[in-house]
C-alpha atoms as a PDB file:
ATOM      1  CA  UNK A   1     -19.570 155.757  37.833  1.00  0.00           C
ATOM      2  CA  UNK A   2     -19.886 159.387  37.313  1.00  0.00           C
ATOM      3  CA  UNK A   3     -19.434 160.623  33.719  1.00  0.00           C
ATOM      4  CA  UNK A   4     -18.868 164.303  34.252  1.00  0.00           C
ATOM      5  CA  UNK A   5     -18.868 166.403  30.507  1.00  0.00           C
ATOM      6  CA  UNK A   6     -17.351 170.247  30.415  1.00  0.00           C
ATOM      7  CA  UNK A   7     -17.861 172.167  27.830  1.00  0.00           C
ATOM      8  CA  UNK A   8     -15.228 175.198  27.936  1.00  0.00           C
ATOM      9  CA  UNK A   9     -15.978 178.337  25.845  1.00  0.00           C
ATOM     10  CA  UNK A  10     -13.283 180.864  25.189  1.00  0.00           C
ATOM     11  CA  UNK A  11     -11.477 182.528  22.364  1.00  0.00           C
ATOM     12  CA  UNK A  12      -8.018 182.196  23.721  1.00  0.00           C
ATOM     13  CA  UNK A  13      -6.832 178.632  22.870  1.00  0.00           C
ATOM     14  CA  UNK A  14      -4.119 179.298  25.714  1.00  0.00           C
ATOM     15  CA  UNK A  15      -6.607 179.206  28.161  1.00  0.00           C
ATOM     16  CA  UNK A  16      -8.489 176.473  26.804  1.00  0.00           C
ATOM     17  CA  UNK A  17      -5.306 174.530  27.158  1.00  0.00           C
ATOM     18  CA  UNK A  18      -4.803 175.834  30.779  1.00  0.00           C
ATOM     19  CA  UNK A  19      -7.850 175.023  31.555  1.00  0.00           C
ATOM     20  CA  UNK A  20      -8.334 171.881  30.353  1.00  0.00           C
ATOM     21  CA  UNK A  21      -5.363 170.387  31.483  1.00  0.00           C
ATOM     22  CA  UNK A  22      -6.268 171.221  35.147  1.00  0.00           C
ATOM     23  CA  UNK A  23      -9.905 169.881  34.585  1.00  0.00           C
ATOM     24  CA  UNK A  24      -8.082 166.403  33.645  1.00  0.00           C
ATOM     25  CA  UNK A  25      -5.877 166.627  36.394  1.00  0.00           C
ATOM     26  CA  UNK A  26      -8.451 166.784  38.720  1.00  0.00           C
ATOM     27  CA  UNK A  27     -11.135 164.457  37.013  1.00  0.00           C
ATOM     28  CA  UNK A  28      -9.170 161.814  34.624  1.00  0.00           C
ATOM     29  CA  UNK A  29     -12.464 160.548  33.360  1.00  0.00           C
ATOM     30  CA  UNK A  30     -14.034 164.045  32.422  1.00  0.00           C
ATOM     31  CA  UNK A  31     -14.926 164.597  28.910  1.00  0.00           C
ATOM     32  CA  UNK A  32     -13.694 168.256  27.974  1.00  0.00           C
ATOM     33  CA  UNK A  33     -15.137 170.180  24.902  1.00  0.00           C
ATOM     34  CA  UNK A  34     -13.980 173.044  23.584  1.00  0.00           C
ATOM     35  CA  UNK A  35     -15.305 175.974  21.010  1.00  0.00           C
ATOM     36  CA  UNK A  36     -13.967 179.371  20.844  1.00  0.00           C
ATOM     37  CA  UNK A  37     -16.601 181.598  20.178  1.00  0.00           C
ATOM     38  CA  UNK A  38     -20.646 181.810  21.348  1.00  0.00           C
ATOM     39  CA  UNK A  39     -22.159 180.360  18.015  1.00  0.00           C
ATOM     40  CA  UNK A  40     -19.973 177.155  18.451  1.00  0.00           C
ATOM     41  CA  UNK A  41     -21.349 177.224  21.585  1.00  0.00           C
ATOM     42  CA  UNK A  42     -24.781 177.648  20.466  1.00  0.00           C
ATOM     43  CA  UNK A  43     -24.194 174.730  18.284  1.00  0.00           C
ATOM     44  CA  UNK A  44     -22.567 172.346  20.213  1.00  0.00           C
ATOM     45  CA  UNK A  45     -25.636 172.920  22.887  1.00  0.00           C
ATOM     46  CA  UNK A  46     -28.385 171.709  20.289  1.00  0.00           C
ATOM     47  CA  UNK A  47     -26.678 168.863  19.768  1.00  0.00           C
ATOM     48  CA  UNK A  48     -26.104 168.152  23.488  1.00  0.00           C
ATOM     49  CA  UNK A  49     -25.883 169.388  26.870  1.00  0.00           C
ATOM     50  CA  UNK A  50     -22.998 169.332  29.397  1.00  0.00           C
ATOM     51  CA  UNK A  51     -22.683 168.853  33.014  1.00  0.00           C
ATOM     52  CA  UNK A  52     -20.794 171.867  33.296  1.00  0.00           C
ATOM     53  CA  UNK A  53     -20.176 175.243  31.259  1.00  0.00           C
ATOM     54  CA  UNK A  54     -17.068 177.041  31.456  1.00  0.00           C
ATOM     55  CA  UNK A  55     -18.248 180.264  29.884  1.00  0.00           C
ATOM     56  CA  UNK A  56     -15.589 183.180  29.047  1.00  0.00           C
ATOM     57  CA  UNK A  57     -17.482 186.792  29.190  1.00  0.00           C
ATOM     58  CA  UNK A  58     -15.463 188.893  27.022  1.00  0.00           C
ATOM     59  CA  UNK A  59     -15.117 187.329  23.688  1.00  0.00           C
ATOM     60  CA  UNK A  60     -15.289 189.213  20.619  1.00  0.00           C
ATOM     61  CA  UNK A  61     -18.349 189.695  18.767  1.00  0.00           C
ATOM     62  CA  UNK A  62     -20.951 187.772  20.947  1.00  0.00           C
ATOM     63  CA  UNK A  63     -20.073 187.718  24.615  1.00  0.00           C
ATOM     64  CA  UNK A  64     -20.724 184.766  27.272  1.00  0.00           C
ATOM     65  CA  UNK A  65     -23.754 187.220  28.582  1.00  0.00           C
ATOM     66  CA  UNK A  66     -25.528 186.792  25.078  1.00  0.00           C
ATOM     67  CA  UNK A  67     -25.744 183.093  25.499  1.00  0.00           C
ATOM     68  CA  UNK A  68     -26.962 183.191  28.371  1.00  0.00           C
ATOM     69  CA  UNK A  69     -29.542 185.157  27.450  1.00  0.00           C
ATOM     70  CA  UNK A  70     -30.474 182.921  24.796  1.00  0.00           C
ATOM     71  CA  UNK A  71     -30.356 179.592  26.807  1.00  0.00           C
ATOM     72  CA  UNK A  72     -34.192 179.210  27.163  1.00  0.00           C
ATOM     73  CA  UNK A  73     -34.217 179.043  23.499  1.00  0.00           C
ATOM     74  CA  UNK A  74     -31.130 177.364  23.006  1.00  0.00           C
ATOM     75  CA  UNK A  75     -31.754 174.383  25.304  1.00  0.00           C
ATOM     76  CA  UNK A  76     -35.801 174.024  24.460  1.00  0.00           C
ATOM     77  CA  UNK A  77     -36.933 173.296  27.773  1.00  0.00           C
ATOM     78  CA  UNK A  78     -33.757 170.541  28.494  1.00  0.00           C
ATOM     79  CA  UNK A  79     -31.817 170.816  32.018  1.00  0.00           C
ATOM     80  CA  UNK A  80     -29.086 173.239  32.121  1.00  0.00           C
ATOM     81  CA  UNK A  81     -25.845 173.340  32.912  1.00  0.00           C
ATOM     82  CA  UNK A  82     -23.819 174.362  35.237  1.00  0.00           C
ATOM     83  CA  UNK A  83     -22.421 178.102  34.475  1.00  0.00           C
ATOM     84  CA  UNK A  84     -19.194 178.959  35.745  1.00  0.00           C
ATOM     85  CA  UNK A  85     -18.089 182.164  34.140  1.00  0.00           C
ATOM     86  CA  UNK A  86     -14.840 182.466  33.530  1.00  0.00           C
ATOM     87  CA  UNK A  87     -13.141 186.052  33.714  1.00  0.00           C
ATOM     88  CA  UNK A  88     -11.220 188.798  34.320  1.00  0.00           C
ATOM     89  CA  UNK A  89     -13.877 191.050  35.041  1.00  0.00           C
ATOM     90  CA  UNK A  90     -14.764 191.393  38.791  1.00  0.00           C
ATOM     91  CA  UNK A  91     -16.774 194.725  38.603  1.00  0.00           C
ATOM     92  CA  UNK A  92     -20.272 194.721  40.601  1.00  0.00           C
ATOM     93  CA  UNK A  93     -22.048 195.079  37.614  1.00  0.00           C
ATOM     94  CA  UNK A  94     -21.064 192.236  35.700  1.00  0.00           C
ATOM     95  CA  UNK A  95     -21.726 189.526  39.006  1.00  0.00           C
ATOM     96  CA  UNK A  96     -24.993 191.527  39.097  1.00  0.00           C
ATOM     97  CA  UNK A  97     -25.783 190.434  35.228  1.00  0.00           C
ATOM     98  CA  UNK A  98     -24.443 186.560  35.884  1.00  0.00           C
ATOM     99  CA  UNK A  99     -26.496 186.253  38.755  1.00  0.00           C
ATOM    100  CA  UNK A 100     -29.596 187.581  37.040  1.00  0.00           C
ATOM    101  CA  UNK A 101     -29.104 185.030  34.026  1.00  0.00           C
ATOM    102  CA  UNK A 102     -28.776 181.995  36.102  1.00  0.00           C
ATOM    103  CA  UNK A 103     -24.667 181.905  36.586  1.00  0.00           C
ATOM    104  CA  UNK A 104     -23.450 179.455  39.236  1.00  0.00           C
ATOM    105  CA  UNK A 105     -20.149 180.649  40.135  1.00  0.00           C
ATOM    106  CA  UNK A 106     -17.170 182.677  38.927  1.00  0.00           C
ATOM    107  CA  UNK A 107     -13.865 181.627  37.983  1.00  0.00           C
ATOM    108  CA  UNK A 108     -11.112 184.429  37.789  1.00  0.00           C
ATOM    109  CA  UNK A 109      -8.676 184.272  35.441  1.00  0.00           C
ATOM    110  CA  UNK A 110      -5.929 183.751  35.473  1.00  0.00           C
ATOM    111  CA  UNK A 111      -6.652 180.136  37.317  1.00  0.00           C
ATOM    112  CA  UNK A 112      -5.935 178.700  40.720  1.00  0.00           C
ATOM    113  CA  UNK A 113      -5.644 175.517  40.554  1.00  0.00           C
ATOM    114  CA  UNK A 114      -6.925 175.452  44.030  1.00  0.00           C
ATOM    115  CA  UNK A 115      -9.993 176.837  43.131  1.00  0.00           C
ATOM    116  CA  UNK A 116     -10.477 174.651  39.985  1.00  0.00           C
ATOM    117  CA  UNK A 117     -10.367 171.729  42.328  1.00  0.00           C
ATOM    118  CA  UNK A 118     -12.826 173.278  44.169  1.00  0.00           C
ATOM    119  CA  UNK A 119     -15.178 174.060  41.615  1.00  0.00           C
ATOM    120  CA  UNK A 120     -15.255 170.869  40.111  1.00  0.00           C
ATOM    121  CA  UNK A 121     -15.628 169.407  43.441  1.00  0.00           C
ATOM    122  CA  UNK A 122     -19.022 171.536  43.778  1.00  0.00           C
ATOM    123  CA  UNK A 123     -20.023 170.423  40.224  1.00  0.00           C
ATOM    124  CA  UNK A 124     -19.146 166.478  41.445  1.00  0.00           C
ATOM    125  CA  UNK A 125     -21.220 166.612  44.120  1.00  0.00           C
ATOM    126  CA  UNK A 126     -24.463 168.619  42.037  1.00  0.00           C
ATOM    127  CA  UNK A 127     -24.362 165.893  39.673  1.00  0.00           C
ATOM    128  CA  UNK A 128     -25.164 163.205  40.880  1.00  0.00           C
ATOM    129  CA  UNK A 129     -28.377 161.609  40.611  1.00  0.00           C
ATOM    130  CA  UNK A 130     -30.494 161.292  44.255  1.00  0.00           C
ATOM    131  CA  UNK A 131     -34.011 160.353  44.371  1.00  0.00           C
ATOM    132  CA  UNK A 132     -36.383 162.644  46.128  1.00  0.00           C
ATOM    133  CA  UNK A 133     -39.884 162.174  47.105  1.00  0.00           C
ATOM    134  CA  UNK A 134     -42.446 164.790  47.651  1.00  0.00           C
ATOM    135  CA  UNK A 135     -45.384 163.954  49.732  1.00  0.00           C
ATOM    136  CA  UNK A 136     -48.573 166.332  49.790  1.00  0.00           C
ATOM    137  CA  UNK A 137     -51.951 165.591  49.834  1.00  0.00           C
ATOM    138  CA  UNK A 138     -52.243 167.759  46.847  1.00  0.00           C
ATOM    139  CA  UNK A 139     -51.770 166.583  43.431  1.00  0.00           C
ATOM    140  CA  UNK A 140     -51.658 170.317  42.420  1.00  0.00           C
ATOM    141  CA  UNK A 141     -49.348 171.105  44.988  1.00  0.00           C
ATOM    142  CA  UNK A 142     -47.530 168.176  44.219  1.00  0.00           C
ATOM    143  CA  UNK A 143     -47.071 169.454  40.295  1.00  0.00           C
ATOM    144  CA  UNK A 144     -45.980 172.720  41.671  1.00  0.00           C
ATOM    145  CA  UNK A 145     -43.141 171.414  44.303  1.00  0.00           C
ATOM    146  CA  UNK A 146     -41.713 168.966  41.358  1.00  0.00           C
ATOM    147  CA  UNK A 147     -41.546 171.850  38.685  1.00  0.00           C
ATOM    148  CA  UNK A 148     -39.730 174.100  41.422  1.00  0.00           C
ATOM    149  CA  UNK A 149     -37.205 171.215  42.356  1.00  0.00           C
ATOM    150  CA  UNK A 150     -36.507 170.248  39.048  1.00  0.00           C
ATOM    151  CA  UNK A 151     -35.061 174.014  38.099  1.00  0.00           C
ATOM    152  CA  UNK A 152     -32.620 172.881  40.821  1.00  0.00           C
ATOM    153  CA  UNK A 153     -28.978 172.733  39.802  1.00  0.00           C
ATOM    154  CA  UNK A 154     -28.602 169.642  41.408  1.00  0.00           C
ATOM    155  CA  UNK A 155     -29.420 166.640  39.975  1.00  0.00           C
ATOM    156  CA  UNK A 156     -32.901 164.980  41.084  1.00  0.00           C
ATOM    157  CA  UNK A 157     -34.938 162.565  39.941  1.00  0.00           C
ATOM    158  CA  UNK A 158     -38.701 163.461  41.501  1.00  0.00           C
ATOM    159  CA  UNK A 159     -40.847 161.105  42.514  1.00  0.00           C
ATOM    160  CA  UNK A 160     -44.265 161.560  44.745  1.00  0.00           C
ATOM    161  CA  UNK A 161     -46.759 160.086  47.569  1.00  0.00           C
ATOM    162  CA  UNK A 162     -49.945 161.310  48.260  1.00  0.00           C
ATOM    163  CA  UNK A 163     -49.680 161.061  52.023  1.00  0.00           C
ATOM    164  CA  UNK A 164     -47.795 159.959  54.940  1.00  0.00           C
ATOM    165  CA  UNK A 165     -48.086 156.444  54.976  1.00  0.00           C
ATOM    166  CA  UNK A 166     -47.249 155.929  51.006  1.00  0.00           C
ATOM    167  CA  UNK A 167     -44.099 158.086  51.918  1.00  0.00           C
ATOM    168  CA  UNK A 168     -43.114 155.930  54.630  1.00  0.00           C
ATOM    169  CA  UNK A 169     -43.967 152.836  52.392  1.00  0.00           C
ATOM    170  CA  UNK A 170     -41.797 154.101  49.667  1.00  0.00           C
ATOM    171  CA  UNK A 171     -38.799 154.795  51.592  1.00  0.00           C
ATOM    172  CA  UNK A 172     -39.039 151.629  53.475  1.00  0.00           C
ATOM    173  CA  UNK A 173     -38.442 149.588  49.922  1.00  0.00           C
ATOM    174  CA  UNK A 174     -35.426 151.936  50.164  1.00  0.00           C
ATOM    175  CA  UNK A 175     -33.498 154.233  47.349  1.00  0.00           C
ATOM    176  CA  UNK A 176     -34.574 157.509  48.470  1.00  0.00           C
ATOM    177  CA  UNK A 177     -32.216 159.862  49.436  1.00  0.00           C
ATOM    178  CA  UNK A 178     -34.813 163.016  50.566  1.00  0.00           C
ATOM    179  CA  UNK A 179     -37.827 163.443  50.601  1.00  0.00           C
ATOM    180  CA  UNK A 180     -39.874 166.892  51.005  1.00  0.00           C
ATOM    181  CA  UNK A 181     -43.211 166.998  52.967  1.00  0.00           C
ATOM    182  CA  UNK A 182     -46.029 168.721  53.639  1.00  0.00           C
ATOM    183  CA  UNK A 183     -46.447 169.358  57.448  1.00  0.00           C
ATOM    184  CA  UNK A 184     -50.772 169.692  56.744  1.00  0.00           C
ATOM    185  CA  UNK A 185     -52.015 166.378  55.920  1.00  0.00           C
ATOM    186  CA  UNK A 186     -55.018 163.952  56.854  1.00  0.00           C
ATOM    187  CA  UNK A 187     -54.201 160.590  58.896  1.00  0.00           C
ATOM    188  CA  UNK A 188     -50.175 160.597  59.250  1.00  0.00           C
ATOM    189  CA  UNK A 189     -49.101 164.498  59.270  1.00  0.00           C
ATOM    190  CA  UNK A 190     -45.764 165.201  57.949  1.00  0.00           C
ATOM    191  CA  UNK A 191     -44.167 165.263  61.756  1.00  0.00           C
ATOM    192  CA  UNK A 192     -45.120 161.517  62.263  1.00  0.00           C
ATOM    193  CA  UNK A 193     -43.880 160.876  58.387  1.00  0.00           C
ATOM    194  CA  UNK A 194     -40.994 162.364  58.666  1.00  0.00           C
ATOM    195  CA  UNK A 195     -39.871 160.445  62.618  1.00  0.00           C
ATOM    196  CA  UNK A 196     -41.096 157.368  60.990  1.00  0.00           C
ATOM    197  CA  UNK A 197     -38.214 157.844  57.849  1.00  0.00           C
ATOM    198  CA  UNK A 198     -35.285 159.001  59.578  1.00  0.00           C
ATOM    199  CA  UNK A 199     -35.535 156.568  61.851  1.00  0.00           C
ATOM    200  CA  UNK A 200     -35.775 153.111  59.104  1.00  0.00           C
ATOM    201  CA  UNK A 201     -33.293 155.155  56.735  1.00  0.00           C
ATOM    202  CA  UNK A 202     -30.293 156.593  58.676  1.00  0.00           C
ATOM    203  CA  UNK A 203     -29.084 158.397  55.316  1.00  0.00           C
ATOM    204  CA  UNK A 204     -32.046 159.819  54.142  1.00  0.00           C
ATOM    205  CA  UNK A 205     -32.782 164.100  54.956  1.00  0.00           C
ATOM    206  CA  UNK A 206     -36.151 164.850  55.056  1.00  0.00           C
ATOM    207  CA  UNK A 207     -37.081 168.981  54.118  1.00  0.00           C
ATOM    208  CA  UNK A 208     -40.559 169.756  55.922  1.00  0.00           C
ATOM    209  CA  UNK A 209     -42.845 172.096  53.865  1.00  0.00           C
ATOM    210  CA  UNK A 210     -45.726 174.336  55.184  1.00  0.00           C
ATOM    211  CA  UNK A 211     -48.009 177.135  54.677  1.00  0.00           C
ATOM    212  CA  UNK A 212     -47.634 178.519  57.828  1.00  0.00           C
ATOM    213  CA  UNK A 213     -44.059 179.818  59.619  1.00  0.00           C
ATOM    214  CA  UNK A 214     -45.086 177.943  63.114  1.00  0.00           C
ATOM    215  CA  UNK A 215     -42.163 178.363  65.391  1.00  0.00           C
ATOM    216  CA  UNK A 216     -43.473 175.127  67.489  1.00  0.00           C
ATOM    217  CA  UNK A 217     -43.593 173.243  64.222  1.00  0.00           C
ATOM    218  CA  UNK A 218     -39.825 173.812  63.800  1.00  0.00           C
ATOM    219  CA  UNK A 219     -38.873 173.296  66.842  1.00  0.00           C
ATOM    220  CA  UNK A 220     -41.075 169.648  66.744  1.00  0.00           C
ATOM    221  CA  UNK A 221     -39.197 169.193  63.329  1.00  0.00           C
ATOM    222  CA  UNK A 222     -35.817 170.262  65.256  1.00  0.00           C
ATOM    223  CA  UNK A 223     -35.931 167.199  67.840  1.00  0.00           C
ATOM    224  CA  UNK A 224     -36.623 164.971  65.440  1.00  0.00           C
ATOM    225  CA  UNK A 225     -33.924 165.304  62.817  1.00  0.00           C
ATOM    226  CA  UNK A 226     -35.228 167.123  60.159  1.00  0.00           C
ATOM    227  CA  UNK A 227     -32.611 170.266  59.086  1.00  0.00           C
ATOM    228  CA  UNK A 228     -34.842 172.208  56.828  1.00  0.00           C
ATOM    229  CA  UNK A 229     -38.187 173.783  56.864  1.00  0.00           C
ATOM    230  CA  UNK A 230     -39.503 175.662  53.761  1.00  0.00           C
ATOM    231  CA  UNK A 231     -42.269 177.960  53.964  1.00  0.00           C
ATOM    232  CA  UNK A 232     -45.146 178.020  50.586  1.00  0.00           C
ATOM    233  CA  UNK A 233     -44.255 179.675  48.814  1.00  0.00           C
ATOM    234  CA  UNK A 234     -41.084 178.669  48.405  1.00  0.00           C
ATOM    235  CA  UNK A 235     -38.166 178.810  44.959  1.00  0.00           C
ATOM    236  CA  UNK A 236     -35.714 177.088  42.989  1.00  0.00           C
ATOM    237  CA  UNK A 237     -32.834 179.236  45.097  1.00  0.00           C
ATOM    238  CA  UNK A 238     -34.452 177.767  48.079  1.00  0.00           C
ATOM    239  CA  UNK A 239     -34.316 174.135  47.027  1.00  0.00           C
ATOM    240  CA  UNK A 240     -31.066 174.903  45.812  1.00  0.00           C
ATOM    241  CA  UNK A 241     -29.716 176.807  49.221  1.00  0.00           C
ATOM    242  CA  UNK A 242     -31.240 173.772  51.247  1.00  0.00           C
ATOM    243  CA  UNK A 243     -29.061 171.617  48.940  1.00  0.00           C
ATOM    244  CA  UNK A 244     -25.787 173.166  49.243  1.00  0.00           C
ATOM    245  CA  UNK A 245     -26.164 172.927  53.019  1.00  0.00           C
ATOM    246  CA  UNK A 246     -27.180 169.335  52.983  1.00  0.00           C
ATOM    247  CA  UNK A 247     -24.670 167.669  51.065  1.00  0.00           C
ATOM    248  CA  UNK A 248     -21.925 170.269  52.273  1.00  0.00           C
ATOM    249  CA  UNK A 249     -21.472 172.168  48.949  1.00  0.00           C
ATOM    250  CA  UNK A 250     -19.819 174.651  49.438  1.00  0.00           C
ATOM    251  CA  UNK A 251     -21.189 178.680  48.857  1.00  0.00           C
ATOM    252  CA  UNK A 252     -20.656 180.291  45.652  1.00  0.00           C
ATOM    253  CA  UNK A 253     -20.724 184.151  44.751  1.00  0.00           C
ATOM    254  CA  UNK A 254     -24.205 183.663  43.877  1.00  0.00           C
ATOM    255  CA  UNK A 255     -25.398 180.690  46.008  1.00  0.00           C
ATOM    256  CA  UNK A 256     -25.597 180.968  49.968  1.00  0.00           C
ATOM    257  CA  UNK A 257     -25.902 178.026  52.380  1.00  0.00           C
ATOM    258  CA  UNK A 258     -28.709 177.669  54.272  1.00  0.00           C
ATOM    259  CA  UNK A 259     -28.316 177.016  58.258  1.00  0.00           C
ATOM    260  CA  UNK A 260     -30.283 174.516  59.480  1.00  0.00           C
ATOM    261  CA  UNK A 261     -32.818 175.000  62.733  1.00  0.00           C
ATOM    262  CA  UNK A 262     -31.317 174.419  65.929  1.00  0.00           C
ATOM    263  CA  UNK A 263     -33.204 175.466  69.201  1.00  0.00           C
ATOM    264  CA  UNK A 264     -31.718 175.211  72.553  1.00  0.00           C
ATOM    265  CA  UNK A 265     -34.006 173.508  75.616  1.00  0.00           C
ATOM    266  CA  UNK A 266     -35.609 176.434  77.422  1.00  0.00           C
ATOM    267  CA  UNK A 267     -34.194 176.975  81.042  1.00  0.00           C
ATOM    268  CA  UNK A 268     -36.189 175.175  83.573  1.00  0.00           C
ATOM    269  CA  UNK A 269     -36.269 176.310  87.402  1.00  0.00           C
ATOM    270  CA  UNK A 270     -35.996 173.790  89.893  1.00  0.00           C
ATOM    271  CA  UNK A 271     -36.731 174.125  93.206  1.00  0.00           C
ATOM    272  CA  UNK A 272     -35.485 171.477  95.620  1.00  0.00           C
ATOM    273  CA  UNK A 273     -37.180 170.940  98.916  1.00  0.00           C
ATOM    274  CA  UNK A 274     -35.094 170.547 102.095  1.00  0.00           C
END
């Protein structure tokens, strides 16, 4: 069972209130925090982390910006969590300076309830835990991938093969939900790894990775089932794009869906013989 935590920040016990109300309206079995100003919140996050941050920008003294700011040093290296400003302040500028410190999504005040429902919805879905496995031949490539995934919002616990037939092992045991894989690789290349698992685990998504941006390569990848194909180098936003399309999360003001391949069968002409 999913144990969501919010932690709402904002000055205004009115909208705390509000706000909380709707959260436990929508999610009975969330546990909702509140503080009123940024050092509370400061506080309450080296003691713990939440699942989700409701952060109000315009508070007096310390604004929401200034934490976010200071979350490297705040959290010491721990996952983050979900930042959904909360505000009255739609102005170009200030989505410019969310986006840039890692914001999720904005919620205006005063609230929909509409689009609380959805937000939580979007936080729901990023929070639970899926498996992913990522198969390269590269153990330093391998270290790379699993640092890049983990700064994913979503919620992924990274495992890893060394090449195509481990990968196909692994998923065959079962418990994987995706797995990302390198197209390059000795004895079973990612193509043949990644026919082999969609077709023993109906469920699973597979996200082919490669150096090069080989149109026949995605179109190979397209027949077989796989959605996604990332190019090296490739980023956190990425991973998390992929994701949002993938488990139908919806877009944010900051976070775009990606859309998957999908190539159409070149025209053949026939010519029929009297």
């Amino acid at each position: 069972m999913l144990n969501l935590r919010a932690l709402i920040v904002d000055d205004s016990a009115i909208v705390r209130t509000q706000l909380r109300n709707e959260i436990r309206e929508i999610v009975p079995d969330c546990h909702v925090f509140e503080v009123e100003s940024v050092l509370e919140a400061g506080r309450f996050l080296l003691r713990g982390v939440p699942d989700v941050l409701f952060l109000d920008l315009n508070m007096p003294n310390i604004n929401g910006i200034e934490l976010l700011k200071k979350f490297d040093s705040v959290l010491g290296g721990r996952r983050p969590p979900i930042v959904v400003s909360i505000s009255t302040d739609m102005r170009q500028a200030t989505l410019d300076a969310l986006k840039a410190r890692g914001a999720y999504a904005l919620l205006p005040k005063p609230f929909d309830k509409s689009k609380v429902a959805m937000m939580l919805l979007r936080v729901v879905k990023m929070v639970q835990s899926r498996r992913v496995l990522i198969v390269d031949d590269s153990a330093t490539v391998r270290s790379v991938v699993k640092r890049i995934i983990k700064h994913s919002r979503f919620k992924l616990d990274v495992e890893e093969a060394a090449n195509g037939a481990d990968a196909i092992r692994q998923f065959r045991i079962g418990g994987f939900d995706l797995a990302f894989i390198d197209v390059e690789m000795p004895g079973i290349d990612g193509l043949e790894a990644a026919g082999e698992i969609l077709y023993s685990s109906v469920d699973a998504h597979v996200v082919l990775m490669s150096g090069k941006d080989d149109e026949a390569i995605r179109r190979a990848a397209s027949h077989i089932g796989v959605d996604f194909f990332l190019k090296k180098p490739f980023y956190a936003r990425d991973v998390d794009e992929v994701l949002h399309s993938l488990y139908s999360v919806a877009e944010t003001e900051f976070v775009t869906m990606r859309e998957p391949d999908v190539f159409e069968e070149p025209e053949t002409n026939i010519l029929y013989l009297p």
